[in-house]
Protein backbone atom coordinates (compact mmCIF):
# COMPACT_ATOMS: atom_id res chain seq x y z
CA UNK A 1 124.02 -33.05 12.60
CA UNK A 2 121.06 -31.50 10.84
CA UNK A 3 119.29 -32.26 8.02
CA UNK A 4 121.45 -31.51 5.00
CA UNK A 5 120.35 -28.45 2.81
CA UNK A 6 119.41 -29.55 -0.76
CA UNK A 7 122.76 -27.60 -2.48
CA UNK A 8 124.78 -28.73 0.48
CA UNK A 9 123.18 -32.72 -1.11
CA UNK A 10 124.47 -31.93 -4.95
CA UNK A 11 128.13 -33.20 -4.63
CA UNK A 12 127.31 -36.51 -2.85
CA UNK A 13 124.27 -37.11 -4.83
CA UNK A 14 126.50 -36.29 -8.32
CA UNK A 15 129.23 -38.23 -7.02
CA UNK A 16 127.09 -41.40 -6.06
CA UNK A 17 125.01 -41.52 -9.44
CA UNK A 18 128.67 -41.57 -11.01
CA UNK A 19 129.57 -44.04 -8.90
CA UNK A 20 126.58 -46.18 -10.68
CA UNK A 21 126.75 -45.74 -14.56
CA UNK A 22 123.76 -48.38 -14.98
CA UNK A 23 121.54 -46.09 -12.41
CA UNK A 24 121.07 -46.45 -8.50
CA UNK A 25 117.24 -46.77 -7.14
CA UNK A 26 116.05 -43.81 -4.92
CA UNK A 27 115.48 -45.82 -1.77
CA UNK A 28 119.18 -46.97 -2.44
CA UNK A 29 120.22 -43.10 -2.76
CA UNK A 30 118.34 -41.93 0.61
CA UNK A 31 119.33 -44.49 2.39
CA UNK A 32 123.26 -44.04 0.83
CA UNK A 33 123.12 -40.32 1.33
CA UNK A 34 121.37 -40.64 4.87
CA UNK A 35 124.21 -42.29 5.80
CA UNK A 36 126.91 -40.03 4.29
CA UNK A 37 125.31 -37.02 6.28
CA UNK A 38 124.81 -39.46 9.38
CA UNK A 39 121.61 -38.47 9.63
CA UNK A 40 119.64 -39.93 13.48
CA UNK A 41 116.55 -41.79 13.08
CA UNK A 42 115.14 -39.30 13.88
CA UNK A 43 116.31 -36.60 11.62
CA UNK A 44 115.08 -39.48 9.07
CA UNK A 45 111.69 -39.64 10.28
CA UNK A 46 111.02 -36.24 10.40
CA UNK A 47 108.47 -35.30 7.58
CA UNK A 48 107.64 -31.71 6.05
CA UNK A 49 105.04 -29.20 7.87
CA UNK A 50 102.79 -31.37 5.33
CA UNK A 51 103.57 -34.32 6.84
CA UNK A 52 103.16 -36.10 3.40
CA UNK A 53 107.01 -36.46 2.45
CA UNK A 54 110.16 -36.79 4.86
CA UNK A 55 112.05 -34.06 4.73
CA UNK A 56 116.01 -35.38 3.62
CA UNK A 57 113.92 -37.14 1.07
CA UNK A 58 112.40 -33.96 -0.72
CA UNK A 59 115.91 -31.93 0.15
CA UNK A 60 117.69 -34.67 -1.67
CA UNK A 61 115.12 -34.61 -4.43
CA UNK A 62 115.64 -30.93 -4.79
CA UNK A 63 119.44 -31.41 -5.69
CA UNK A 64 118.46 -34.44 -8.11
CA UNK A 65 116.01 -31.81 -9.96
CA UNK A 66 118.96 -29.07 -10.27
CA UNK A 67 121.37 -31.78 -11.46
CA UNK A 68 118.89 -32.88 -13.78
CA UNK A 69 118.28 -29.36 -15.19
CA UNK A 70 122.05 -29.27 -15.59
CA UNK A 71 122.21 -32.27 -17.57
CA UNK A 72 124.43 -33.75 -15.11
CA UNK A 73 121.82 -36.86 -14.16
CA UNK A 74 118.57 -38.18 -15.63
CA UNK A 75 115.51 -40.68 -14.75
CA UNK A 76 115.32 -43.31 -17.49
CA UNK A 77 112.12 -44.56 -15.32
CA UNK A 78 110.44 -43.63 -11.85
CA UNK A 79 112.46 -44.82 -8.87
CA UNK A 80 115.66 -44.61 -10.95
CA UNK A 81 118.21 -42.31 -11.43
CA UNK A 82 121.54 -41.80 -13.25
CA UNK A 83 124.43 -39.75 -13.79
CA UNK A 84 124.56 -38.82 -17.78
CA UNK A 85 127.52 -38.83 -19.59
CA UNK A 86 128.29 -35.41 -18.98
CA UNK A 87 127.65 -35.69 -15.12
CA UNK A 88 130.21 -38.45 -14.75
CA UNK A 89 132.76 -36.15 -17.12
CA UNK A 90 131.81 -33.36 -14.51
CA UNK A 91 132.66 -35.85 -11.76
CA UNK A 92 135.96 -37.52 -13.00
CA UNK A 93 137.46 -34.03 -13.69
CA UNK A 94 136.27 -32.85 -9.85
CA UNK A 95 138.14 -34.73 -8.12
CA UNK A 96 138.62 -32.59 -5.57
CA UNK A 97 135.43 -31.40 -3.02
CA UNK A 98 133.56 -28.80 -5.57
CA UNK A 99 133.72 -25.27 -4.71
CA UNK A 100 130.78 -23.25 -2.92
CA UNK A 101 130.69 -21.12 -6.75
CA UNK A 102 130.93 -24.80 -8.54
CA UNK A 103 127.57 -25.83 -6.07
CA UNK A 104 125.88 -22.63 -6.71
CA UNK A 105 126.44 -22.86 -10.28
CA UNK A 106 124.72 -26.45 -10.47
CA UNK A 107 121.68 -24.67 -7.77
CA UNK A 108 120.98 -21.68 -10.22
CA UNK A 109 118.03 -22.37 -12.08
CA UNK A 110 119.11 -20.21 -14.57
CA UNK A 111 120.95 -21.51 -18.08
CA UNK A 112 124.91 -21.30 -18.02
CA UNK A 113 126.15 -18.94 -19.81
C-alpha cells in the first residue's frame, strides 16, 4: 500500500478520536492509524523532501487540522487530541463509510454553508 493521502486519513482519524472521548495521544494515533492503512516500515520511515518530519505523520496531521477547523476534534494540550462533542455526533450518525462529498466537505477549508 502507499502512504495514505491526508483526506483519504479523515474518517479513521474522526472515527478513532470518537472512539476515545477522554482524548488519544498522537504517538498512540500514528501508530493506530499506521496500522489501519498497514503501512511497511518502511513507508513509516520515510520522511518529507525536508527530511525533518515523516511523512504519514504530517499527512495524518493534515486531516487532524481540517477536522479541527470543522469543529469535529480539538487539542486540549500538545500531544493530545480529541473528538468534540459535535465530532462524535458526526460519527455516531455515520455509521456507514462517509461518502467521497462527506470527506471533501470536512477537506474544504472553506466555512459550510
Amino acid at each position: 500500500m502507499t502512504i495514505p493521502t491526508y483526506d483519504t486519513c479523515i474518517e479513521p482519524l474522526l472515527r478513532l478520536l470518537a472512539k476515545h472521548p477522554e482524548g488519544i495521544r498522537t504517538t498512540e494515533v500514528y501508530e493506530k492509524l499506521a496500522d489501519h492503512f498497514q503501512l511497511t516500515e518502511s513507508e513509516r520511515a520515510e520522511l518529507l523532501p525536508s527530511g525533518t518530519q515523516v511523512v504519514y505523520h504530517n499527512r495524518i496531521g493534515w486531516a487532524q487540522d481540517r477536522i479541527k477547523r470543522k469543529g469535529l476534534s480539538s487539542s486540549p494540550r500538545r500531544g493530545l487530541w480529541k473528538a468534540t462533542e459535535a465530532g462524535v455526533r458526526f460519527i455516531a450518525s455515520h455509521p456507514k463509510p462517509l461518502t467521497a462529498q462527506e470527506i471533501q466537505a470536512i477537506a474544504r477549508l472553506e466555512p459550510d454553508k
